[in-house]
Structure formats: C-alpha cells, structure tokens
PDB file of N, CA and C in Angstrom:
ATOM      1  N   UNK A   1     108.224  80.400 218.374  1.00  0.00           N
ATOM      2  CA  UNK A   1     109.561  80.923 218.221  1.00  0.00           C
ATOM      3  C   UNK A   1     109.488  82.454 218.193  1.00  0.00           C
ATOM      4  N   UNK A   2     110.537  83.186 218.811  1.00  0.00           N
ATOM      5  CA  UNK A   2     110.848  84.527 218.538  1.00  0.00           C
ATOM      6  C   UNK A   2     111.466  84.868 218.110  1.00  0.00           C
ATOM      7  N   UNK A   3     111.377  86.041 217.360  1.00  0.00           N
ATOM      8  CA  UNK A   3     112.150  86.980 216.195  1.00  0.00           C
ATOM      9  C   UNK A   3     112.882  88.075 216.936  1.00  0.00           C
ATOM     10  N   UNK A   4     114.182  88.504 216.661  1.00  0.00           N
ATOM     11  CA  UNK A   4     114.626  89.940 216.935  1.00  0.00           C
ATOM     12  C   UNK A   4     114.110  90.859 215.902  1.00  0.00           C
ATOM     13  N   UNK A   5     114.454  92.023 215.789  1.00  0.00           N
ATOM     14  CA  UNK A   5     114.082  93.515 215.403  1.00  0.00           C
ATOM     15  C   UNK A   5     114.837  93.269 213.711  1.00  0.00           C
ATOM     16  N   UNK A   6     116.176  92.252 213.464  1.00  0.00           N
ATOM     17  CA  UNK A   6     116.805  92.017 212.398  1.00  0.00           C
ATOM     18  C   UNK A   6     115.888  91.424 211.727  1.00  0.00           C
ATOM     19  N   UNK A   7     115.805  89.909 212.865  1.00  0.00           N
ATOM     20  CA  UNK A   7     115.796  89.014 212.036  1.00  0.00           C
ATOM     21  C   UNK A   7     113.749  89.124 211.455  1.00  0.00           C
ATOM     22  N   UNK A   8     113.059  89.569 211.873  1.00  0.00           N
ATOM     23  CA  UNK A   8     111.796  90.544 211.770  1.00  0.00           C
ATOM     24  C   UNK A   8     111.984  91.048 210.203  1.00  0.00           C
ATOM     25  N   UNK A   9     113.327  92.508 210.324  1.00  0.00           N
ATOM     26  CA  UNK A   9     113.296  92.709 209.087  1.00  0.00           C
ATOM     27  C   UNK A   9     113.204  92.149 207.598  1.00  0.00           C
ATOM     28  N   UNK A  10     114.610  91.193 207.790  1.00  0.00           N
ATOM     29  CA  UNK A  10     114.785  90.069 207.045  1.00  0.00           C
ATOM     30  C   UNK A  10     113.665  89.656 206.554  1.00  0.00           C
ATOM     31  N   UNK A  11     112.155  88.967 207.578  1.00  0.00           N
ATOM     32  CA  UNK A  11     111.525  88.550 206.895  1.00  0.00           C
ATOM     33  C   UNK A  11     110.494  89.145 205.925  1.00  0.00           C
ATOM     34  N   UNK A  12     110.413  90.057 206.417  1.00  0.00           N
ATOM     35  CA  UNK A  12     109.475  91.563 205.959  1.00  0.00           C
ATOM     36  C   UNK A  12     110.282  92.324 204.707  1.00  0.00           C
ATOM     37  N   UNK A  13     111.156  91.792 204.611  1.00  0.00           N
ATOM     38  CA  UNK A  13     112.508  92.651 203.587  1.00  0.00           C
ATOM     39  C   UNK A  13     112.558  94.174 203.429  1.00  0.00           C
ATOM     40  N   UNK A  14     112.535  94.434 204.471  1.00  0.00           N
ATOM     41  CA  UNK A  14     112.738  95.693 205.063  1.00  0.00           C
ATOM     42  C   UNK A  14     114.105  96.454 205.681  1.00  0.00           C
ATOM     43  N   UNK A  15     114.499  97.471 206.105  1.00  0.00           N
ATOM     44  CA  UNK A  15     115.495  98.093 206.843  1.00  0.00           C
ATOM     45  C   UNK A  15     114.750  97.770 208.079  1.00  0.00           C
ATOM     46  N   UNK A  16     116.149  97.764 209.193  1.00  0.00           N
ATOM     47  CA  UNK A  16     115.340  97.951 210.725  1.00  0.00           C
ATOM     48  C   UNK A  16     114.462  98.956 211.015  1.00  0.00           C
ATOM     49  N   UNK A  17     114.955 100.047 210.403  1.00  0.00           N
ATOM     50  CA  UNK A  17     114.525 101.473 210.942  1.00  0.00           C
ATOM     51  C   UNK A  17     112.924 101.563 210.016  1.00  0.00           C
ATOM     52  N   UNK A  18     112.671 100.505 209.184  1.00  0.00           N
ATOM     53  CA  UNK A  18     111.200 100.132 208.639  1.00  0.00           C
ATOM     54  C   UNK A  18     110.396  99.864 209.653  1.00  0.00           C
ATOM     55  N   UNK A  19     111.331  98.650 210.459  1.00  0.00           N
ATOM     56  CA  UNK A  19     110.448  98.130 211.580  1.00  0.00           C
ATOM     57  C   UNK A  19     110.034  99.143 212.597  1.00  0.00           C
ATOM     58  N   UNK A  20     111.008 100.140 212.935  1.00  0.00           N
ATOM     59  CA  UNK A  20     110.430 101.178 213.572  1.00  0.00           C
ATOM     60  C   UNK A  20     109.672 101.821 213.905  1.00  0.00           C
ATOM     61  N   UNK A  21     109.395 102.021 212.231  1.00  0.00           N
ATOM     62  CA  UNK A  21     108.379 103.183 211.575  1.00  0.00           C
ATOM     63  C   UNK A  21     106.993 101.937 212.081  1.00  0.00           C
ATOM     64  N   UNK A  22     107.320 100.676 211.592  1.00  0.00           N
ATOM     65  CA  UNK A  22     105.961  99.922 211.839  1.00  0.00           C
ATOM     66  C   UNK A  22     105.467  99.965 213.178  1.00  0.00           C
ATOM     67  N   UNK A  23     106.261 100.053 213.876  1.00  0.00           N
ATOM     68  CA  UNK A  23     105.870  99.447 215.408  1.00  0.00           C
ATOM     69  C   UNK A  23     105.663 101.199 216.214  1.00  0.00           C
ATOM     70  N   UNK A  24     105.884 102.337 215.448  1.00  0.00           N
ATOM     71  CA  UNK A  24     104.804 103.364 215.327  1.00  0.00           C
ATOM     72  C   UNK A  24     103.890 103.622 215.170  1.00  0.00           C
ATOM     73  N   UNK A  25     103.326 103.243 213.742  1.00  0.00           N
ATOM     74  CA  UNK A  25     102.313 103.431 213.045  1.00  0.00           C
ATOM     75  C   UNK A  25     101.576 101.955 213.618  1.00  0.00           C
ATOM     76  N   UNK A  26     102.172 101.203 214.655  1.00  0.00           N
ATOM     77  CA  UNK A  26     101.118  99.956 215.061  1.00  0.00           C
ATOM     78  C   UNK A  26     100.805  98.995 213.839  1.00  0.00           C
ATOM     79  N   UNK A  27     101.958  99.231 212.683  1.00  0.00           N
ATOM     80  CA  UNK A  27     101.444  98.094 211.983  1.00  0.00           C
ATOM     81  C   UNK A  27     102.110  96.580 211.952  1.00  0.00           C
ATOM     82  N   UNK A  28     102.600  96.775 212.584  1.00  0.00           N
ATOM     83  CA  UNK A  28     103.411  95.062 213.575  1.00  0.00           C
ATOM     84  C   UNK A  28     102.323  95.001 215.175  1.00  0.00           C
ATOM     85  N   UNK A  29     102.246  93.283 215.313  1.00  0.00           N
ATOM     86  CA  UNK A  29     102.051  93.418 216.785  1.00  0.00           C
ATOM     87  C   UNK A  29     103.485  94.134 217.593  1.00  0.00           C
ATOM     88  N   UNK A  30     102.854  94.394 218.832  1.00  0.00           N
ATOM     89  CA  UNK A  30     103.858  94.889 220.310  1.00  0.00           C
ATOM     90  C   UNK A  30     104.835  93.700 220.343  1.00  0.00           C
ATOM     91  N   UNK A  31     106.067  94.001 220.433  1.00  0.00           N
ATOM     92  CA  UNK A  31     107.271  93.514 220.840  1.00  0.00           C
ATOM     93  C   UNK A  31     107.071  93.204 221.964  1.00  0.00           C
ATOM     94  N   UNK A  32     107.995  91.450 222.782  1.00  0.00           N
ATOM     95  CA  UNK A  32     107.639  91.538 223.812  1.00  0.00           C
ATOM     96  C   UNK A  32     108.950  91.993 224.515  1.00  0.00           C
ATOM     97  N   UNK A  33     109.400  92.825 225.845  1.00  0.00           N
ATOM     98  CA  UNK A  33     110.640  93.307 225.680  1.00  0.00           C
ATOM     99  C   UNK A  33     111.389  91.622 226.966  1.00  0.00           C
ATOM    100  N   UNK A  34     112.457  91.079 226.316  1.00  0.00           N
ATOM    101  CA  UNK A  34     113.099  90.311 227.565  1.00  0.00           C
ATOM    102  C   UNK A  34     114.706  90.627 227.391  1.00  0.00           C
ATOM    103  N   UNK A  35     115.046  91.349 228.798  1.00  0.00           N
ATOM    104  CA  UNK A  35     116.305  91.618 229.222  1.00  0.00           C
ATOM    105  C   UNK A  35     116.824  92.286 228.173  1.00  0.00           C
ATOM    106  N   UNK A  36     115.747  93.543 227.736  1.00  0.00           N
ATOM    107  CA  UNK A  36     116.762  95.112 227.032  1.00  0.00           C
ATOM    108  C   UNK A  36     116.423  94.434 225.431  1.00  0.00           C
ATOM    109  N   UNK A  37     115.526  93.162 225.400  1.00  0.00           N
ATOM    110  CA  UNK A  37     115.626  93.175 223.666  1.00  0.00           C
ATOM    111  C   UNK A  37     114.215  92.824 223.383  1.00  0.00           C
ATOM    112  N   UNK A  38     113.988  93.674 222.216  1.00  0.00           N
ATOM    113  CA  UNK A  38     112.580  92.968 221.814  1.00  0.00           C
ATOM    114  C   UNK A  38     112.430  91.928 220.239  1.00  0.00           C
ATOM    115  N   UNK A  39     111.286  91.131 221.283  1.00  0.00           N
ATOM    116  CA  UNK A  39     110.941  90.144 220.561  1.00  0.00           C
ATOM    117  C   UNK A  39     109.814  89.968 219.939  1.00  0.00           C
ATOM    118  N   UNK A  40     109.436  89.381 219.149  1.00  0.00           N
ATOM    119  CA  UNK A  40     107.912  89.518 218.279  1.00  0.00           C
ATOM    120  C   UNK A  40     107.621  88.031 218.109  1.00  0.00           C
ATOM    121  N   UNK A  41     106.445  87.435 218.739  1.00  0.00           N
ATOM    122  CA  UNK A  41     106.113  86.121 218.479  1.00  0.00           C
ATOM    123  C   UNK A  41     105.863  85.918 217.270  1.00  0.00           C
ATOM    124  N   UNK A  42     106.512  84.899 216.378  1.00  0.00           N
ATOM    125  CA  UNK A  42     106.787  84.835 215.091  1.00  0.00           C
ATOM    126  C   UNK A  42     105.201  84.401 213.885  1.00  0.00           C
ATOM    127  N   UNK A  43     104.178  83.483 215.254  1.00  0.00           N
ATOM    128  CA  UNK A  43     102.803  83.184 214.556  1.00  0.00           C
ATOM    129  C   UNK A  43     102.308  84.201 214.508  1.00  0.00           C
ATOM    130  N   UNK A  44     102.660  84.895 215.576  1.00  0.00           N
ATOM    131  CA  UNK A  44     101.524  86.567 215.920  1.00  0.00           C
ATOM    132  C   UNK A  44     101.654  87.456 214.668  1.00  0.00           C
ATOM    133  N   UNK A  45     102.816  87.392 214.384  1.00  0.00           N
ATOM    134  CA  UNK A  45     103.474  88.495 213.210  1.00  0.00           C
ATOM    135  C   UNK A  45     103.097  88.140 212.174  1.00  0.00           C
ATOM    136  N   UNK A  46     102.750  86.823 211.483  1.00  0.00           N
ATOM    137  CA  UNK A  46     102.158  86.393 210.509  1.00  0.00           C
ATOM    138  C   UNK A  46     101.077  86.025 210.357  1.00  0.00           C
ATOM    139  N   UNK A  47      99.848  86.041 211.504  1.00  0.00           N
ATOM    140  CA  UNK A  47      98.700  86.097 211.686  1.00  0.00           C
ATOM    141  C   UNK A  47      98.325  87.499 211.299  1.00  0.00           C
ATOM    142  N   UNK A  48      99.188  88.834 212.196  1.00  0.00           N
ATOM    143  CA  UNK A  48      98.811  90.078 211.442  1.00  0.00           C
ATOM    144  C   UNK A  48      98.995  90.404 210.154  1.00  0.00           C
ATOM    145  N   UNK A  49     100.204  90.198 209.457  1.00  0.00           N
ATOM    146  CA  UNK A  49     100.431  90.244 208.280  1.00  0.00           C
ATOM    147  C   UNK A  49      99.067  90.189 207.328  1.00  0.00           C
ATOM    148  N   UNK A  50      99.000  88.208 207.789  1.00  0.00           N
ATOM    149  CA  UNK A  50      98.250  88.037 206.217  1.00  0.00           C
ATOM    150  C   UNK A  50      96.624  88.620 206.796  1.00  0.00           C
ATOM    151  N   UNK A  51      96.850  88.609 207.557  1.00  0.00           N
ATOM    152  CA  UNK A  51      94.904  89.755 208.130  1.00  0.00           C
ATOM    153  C   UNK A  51      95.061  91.101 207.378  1.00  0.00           C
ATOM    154  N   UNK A  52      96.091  91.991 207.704  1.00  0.00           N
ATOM    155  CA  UNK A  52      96.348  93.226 207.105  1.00  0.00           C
ATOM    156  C   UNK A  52      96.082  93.606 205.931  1.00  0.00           C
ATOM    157  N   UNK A  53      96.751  91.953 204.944  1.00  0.00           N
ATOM    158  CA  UNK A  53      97.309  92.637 203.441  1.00  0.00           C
ATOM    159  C   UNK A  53      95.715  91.472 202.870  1.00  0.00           C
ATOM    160  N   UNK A  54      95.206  91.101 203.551  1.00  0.00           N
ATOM    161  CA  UNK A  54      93.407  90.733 203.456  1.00  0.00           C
ATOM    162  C   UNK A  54      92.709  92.234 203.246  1.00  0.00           C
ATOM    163  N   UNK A  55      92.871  92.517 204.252  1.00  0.00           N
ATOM    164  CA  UNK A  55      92.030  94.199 204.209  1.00  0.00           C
ATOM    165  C   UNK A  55      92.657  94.732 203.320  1.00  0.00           C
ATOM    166  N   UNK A  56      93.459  94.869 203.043  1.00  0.00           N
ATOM    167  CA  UNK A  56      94.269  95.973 201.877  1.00  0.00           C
ATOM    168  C   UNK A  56      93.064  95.718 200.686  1.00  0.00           C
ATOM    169  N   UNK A  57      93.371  94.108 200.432  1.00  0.00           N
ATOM    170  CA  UNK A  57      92.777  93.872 198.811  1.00  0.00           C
ATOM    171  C   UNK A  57      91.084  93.920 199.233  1.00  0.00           C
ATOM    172  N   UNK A  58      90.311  93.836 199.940  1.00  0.00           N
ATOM    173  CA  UNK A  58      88.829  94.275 200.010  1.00  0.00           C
ATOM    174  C   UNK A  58      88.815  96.034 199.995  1.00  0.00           C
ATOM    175  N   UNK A  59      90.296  96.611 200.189  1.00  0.00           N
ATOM    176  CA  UNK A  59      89.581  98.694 200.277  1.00  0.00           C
ATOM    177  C   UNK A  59      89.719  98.762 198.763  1.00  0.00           C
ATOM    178  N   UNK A  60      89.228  99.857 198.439  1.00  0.00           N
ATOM    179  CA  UNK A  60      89.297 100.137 197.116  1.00  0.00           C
ATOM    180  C   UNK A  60      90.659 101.220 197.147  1.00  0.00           C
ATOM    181  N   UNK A  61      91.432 101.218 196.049  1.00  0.00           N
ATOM    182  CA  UNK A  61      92.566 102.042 196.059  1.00  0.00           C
ATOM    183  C   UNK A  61      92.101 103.303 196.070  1.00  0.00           C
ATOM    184  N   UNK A  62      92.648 104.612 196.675  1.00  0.00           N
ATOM    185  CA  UNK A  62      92.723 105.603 196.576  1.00  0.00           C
ATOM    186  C   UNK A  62      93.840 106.229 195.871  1.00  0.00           C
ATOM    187  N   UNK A  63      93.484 107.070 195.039  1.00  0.00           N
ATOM    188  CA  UNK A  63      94.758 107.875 194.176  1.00  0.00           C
ATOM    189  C   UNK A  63      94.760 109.150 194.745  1.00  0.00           C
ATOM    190  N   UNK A  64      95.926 109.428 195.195  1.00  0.00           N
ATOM    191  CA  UNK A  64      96.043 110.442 196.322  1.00  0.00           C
ATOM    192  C   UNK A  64      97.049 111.427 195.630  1.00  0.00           C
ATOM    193  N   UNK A  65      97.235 112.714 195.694  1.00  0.00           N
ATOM    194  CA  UNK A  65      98.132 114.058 195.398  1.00  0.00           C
ATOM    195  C   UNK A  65      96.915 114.886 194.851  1.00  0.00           C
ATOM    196  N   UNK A  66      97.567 115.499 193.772  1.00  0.00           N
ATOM    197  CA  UNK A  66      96.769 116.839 193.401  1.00  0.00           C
ATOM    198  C   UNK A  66      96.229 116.357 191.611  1.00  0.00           C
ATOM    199  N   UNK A  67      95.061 116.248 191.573  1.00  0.00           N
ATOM    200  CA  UNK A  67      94.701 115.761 190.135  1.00  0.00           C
ATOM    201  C   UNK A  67      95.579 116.581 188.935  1.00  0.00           C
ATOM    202  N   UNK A  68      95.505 115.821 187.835  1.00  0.00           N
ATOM    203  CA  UNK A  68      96.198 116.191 186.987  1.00  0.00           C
ATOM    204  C   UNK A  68      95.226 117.008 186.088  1.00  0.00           C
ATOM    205  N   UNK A  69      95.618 117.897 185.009  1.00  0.00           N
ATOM    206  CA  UNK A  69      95.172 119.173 184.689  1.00  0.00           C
ATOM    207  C   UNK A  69      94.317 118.025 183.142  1.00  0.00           C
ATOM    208  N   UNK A  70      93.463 118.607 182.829  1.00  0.00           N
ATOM    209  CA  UNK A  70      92.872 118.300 181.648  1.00  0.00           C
ATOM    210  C   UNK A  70      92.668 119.319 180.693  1.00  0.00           C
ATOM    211  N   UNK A  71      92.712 118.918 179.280  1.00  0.00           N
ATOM    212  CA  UNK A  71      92.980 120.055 178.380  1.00  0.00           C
ATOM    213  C   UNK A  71      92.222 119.464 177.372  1.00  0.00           C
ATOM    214  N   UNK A  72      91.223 120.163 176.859  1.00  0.00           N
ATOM    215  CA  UNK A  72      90.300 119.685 175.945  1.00  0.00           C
ATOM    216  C   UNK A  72      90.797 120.483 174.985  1.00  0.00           C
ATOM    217  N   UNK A  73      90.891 120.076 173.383  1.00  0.00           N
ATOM    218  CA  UNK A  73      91.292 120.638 172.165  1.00  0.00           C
ATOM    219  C   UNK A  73      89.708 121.203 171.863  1.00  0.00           C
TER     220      UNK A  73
END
C-alpha cells in the first residue's frame, strides 16, 4: 500500500513540512512520484523507521551546546 505526504505525516505525527525537512535530510525513503504526487511504499517506510531508531539506541548520546560553567566553593 501507498501513503501520501499527509497521510505519511499522520503516521509519523508530524507536520507535512516535517516530512519535508525528512525527505531532505534523507531520513524517509525516496517518494515514488505518480502523476504530480508522491508516494512512499508504506513497508519501505517502516522497515526504515524501525532500522533508524535501532541505530539511535546502539550510539551513545551526545550532549551538545556550550558546557556549563563550574564553580568550586
């Protein structure tokens, strides 16, 4: 089955303009385009998913900005 760009969001619980940003940053598979609309094979999208958020939990977190100041009494 195929998904539109909405109905995508919906499942992702996202804004469209999320999906956007994803299918920028390549973190959705490629849309396939038929007659001006794109579609996302719905196993494909959830094959990447749960692969993705696999790798997430094996990286170790990074704490990212500017360290916080320490003050020894």
């Amino acid at each position: 089955m195929y998904l539109t760009k909405q109905e995508v969001a919906a499942v992702l619980r996202v804004s469209v303009r999320t999906i956007t940003t994803y299918m920028q940053q390549e973190a959705i598979p490629k849309p396939k385009k038929v007659g001006g609309i794109l579609l996302w094979d719905e196993d494909e999208l959830h094959r990447k998913i749960v692969f993705s958020s696999a790798c997430e939990k094996t990286q170790e977190s990074v704490k990212r900005g500017r360290p916080r100041k320490v003050r020894f009494a």
